[in-house]
Protein backbone atom coordinates (compact mmCIF):
# COMPACT_ATOMS: atom_id res chain seq x y z
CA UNK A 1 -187.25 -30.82 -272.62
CA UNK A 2 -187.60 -34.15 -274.17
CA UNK A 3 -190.91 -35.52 -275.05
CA UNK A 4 -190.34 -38.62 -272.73
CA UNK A 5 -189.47 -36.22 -269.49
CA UNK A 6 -192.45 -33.93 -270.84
CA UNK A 7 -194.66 -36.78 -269.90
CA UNK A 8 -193.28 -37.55 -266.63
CA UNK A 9 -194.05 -33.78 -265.75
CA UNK A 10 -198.12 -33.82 -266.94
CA UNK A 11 -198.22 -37.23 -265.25
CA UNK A 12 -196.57 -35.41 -261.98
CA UNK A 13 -199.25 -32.54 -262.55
CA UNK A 14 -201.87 -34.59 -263.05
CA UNK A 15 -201.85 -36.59 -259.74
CA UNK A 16 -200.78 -33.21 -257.84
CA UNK A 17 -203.90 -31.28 -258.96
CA UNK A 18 -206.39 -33.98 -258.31
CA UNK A 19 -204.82 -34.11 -254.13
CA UNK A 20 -205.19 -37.11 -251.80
CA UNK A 21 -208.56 -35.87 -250.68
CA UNK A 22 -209.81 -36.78 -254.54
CA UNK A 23 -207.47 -39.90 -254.64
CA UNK A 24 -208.92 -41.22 -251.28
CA UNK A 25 -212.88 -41.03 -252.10
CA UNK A 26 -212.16 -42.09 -255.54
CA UNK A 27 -210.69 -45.53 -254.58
CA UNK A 28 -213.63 -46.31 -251.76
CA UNK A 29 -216.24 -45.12 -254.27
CA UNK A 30 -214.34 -47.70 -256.50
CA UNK A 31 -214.76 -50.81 -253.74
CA UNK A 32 -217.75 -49.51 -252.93
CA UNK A 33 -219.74 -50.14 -256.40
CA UNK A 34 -217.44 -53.68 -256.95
CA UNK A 35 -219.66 -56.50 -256.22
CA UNK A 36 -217.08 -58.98 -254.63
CA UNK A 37 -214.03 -56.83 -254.50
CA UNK A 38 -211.27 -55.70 -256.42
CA UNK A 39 -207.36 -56.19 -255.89
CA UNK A 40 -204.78 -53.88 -256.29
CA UNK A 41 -203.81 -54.27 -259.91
CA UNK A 42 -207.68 -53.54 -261.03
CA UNK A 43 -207.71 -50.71 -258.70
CA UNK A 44 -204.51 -49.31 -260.61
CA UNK A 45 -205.82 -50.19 -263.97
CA UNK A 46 -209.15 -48.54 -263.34
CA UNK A 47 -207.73 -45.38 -261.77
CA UNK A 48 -204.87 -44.92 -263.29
CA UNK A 49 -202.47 -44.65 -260.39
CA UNK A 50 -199.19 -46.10 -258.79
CA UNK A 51 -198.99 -49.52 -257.39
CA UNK A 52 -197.16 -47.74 -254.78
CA UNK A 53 -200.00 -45.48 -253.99
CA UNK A 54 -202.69 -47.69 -254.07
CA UNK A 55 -201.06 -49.95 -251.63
CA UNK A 56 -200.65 -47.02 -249.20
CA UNK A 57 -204.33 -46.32 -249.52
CA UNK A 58 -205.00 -49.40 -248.84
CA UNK A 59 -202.82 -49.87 -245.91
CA UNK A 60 -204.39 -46.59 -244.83
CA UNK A 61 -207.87 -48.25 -244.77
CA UNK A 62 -207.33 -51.16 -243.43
CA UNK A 63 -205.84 -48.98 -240.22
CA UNK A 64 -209.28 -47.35 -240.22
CA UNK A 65 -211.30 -50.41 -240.01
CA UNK A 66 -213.19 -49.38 -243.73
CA UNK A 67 -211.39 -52.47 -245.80
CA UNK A 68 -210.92 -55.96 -245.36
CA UNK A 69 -208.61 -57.70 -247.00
CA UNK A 70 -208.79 -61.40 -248.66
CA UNK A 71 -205.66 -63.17 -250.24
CA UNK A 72 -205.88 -66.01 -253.23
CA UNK A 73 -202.07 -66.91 -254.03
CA UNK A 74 -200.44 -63.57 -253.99
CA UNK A 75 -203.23 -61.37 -255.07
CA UNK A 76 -204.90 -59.33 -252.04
CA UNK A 77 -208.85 -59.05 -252.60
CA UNK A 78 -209.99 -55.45 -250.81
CA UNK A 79 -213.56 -55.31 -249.80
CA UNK A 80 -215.27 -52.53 -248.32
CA UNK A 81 -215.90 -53.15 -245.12
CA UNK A 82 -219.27 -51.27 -244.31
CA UNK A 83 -220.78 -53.29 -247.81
CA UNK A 84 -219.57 -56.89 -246.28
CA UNK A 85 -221.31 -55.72 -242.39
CA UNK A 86 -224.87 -54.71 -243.87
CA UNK A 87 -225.06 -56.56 -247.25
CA UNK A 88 -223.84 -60.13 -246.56
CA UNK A 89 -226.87 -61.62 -247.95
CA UNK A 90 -227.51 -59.26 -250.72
CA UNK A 91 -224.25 -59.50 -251.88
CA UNK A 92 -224.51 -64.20 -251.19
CA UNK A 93 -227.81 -63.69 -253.36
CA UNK A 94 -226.11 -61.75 -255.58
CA UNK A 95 -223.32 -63.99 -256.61
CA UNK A 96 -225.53 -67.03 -256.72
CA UNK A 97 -228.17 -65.09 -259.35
CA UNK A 98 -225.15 -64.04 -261.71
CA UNK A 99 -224.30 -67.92 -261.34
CA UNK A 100 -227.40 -69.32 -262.09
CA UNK A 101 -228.06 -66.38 -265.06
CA UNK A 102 -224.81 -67.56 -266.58
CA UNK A 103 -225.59 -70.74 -266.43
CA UNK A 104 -228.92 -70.62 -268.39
CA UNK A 105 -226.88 -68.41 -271.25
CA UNK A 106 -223.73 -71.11 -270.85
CA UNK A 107 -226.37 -73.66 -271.43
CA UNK A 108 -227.71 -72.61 -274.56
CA UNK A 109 -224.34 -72.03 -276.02
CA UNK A 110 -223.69 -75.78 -274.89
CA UNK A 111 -226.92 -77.73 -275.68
CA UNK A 112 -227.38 -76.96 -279.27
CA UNK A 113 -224.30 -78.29 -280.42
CA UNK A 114 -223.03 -81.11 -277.68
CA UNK A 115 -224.00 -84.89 -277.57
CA UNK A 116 -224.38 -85.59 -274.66
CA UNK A 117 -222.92 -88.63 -274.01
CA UNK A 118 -221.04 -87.79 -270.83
CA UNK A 119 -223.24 -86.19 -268.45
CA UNK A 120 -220.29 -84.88 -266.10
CA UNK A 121 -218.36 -83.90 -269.40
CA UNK A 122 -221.38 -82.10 -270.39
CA UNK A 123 -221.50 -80.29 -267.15
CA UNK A 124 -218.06 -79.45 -267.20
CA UNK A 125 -218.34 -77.49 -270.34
CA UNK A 126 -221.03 -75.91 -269.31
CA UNK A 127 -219.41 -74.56 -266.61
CA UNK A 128 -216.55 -73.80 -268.49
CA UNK A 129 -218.46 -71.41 -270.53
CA UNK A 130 -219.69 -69.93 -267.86
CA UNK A 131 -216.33 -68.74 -266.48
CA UNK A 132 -215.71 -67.14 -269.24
CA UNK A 133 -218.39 -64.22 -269.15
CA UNK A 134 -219.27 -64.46 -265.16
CA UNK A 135 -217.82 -61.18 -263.53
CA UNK A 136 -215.42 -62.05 -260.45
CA UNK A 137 -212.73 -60.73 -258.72
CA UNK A 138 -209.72 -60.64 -261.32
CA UNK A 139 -206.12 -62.40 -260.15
CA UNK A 140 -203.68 -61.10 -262.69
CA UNK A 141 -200.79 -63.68 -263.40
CA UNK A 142 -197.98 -61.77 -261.96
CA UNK A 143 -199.90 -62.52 -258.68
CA UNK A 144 -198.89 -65.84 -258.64
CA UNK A 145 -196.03 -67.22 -257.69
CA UNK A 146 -193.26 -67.05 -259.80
CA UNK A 147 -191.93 -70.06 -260.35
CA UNK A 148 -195.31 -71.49 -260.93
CA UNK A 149 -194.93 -71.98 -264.82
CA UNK A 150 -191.12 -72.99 -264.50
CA UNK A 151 -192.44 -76.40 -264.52
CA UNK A 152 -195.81 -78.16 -264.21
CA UNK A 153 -194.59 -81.07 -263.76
CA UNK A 154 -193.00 -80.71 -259.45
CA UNK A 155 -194.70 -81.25 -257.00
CA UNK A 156 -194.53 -77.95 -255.44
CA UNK A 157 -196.52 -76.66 -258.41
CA UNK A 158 -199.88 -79.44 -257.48
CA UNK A 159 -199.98 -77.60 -253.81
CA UNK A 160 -199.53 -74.13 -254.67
CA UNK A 161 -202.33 -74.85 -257.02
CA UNK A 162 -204.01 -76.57 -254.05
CA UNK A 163 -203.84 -73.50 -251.58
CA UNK A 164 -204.61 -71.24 -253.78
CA UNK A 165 -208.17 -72.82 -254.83
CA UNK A 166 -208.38 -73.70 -250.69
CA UNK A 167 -207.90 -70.04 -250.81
CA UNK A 168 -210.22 -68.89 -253.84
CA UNK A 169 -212.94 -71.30 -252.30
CA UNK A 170 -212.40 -69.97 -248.66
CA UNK A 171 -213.16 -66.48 -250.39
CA UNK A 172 -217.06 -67.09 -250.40
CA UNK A 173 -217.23 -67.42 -246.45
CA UNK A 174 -216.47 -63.67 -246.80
CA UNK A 175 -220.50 -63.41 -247.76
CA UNK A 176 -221.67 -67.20 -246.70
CA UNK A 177 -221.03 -66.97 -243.02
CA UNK A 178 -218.14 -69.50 -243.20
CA UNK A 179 -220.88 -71.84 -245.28
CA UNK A 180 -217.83 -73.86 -247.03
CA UNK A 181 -214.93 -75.47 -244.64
CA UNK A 182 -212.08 -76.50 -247.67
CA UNK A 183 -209.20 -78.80 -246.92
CA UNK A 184 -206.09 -80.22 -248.96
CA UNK A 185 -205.40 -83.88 -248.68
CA UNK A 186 -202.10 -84.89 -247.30
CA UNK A 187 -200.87 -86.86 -250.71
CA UNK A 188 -198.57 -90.17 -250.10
CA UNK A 189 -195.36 -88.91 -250.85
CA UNK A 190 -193.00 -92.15 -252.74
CA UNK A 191 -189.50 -90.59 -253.26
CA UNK A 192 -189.49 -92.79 -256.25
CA UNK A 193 -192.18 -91.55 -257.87
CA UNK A 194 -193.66 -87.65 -257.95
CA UNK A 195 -196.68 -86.63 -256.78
CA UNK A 196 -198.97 -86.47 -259.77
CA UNK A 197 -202.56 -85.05 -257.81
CA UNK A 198 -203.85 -83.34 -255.55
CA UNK A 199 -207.18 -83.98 -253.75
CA UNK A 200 -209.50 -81.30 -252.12
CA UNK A 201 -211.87 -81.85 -249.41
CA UNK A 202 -215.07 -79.35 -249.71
CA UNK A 203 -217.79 -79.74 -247.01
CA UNK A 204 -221.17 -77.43 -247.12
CA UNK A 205 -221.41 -76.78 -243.16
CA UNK A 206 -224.56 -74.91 -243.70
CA UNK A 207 -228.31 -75.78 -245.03
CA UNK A 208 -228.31 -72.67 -247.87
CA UNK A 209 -229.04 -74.12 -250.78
CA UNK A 210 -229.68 -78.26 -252.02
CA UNK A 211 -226.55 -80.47 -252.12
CA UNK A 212 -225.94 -81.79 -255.88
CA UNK A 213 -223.15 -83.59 -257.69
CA UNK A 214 -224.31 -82.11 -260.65
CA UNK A 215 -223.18 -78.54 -259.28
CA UNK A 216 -220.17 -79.85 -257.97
CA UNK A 217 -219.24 -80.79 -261.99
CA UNK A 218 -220.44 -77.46 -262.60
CA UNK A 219 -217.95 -76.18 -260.54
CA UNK A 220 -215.11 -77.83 -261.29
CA UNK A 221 -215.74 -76.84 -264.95
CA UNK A 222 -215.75 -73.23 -264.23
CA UNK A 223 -212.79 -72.91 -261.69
CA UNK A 224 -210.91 -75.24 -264.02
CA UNK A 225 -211.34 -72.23 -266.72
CA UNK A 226 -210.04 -69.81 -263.76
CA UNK A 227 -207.01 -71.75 -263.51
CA UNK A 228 -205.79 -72.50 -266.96
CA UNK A 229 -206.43 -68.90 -267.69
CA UNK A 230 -204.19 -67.25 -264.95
CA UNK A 231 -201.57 -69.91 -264.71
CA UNK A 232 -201.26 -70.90 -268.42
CA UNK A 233 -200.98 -74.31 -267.93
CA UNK A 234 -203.25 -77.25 -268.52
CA UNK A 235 -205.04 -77.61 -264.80
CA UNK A 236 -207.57 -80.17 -265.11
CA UNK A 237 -210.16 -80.67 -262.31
CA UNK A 238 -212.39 -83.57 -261.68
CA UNK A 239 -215.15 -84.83 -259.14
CA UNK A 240 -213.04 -87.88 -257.68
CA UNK A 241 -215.92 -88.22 -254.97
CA UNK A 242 -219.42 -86.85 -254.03
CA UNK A 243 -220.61 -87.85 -250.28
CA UNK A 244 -224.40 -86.72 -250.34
CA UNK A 245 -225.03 -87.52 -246.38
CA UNK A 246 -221.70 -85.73 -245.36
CA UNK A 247 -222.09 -82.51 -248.16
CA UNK A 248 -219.06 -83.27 -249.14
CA UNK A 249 -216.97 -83.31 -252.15
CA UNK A 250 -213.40 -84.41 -252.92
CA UNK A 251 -212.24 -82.64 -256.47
CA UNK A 252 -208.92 -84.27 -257.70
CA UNK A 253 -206.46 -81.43 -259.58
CA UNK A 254 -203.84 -82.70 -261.75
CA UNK A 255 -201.70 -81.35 -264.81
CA UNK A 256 -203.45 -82.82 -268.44
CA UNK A 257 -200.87 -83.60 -270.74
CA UNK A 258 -201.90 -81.37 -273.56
CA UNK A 259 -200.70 -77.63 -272.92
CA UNK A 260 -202.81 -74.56 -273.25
């Protein structure tokens, strides 16, 4: 027996002796203790199982009513169902204390060695930083579309950017009670000229927390990060308008010209 088909067998033994019983509770003890959810690649990672498998557990549980199921881009989001029903607002206060905790430690990277001369800038990077450490549910590249790094430069790439942050954004009704309501701007299409932005329309429909530009900068900073990290590309995104009276913010996303 060859050493390569010797593997295949302990790997065959392995998930054989630990049954479907073990398999089962393992992967809702997993979503369980996961504070926004986890999709299916982390769930593979963690637990070292098939793709194949997971996704028939998980197909499995959302038949039982014990999952619900969110999708950014291509990447499926599984949350345990019982957690959303009776810890909506412990997990809503949850999120926004890791926010606000990262944002104190994001600030005193920042502070020390920034000049402020750009206020929004300044919040930008701030936010920034804080995407880098602030635990959220992962979207693995291979989750995105696939022709969404053949080039930056279509069209077609600005809105599949655009629904998937519509998408991303939509996520936090999950535990806000449907506190955001996102849109994406029809842009003016010139068949001279290709479309070079995209604008997003975010409205706060509820009275949760204070309505700020400066968190709206924040933001933008630390989805920005999100982006550039999963896609590979050079996403920029910027505040192109902040409507206090209406709660309502229009972020403009756009391809920089330097790469990543």
């Amino acid at each position: 027996m060859s050493e390569l088909e010797g593997s295949k067998l302990r790997k065959s033994m392995s998930f054989k002796s630990k049954g479907k019983k073990n398999i089962r509770q393992d992967i809702l003890e997993l979503l369980q203790r996961s504070k926004y959810g986890l999709n299916i690649s982390q769930i593979v990672k963690k637990l070292g199982l098939s793709r194949n498998t997971v996704k028939k557990y998980m197909q499995s549980f959302e038949k039982e009513d014990l999952i619900e199921v969110k999708e950014i881009g291509r990447s499926k989001i599984c949350l345990f169902k019982k957690q959303k029903k009776n810890r909506n607002v412990d997990i809503f206060r949850t999120f926004f204390f890791d926010f606000a905790t990262s944002l104190f430690d994001a600030y005193d990277q920042v502070a020390a060695s920034y000049l402020i001369s750009d206020s929004k800038e300044f919040l930008k990077e701030i936010g920034r930083k804080m995407s880098v450490n602030f635990e959220f549910p992962q979207i693995t590249p291979e989750d995105y579309f696939d022709s969404a790094r053949a080039n930056v430069n279509e069209s077609r790439f600005l809105m599949q950017v655009a629904h998937v942050s519509k998408q991303f954004l939509e996520f936090f009704n999950t535990f806000g009670q449907n506190m955001l309501q996102v849109e994406i701007v029809p842009p003016k299409i010139n068949e001279n000229e290709p479309v070079k932005s995209v604008t997003l329309r975010v409205q706060n429909v509820s009275n949760e927390f204070g309505e700020s530009v400066s968190f709206y900068h924040l933001w933008s900073g630390f989805y920005e990060t999100r982006l550039r990290k999963n896609f590979k590309v050079n996403i920029c995104i910027d505040v192109l308008e902040f409507q206090k009276e209406n709660s309502c913010c229009y972020f403009e996303i756009y391809v920089g010209e330097t790469s990543c």
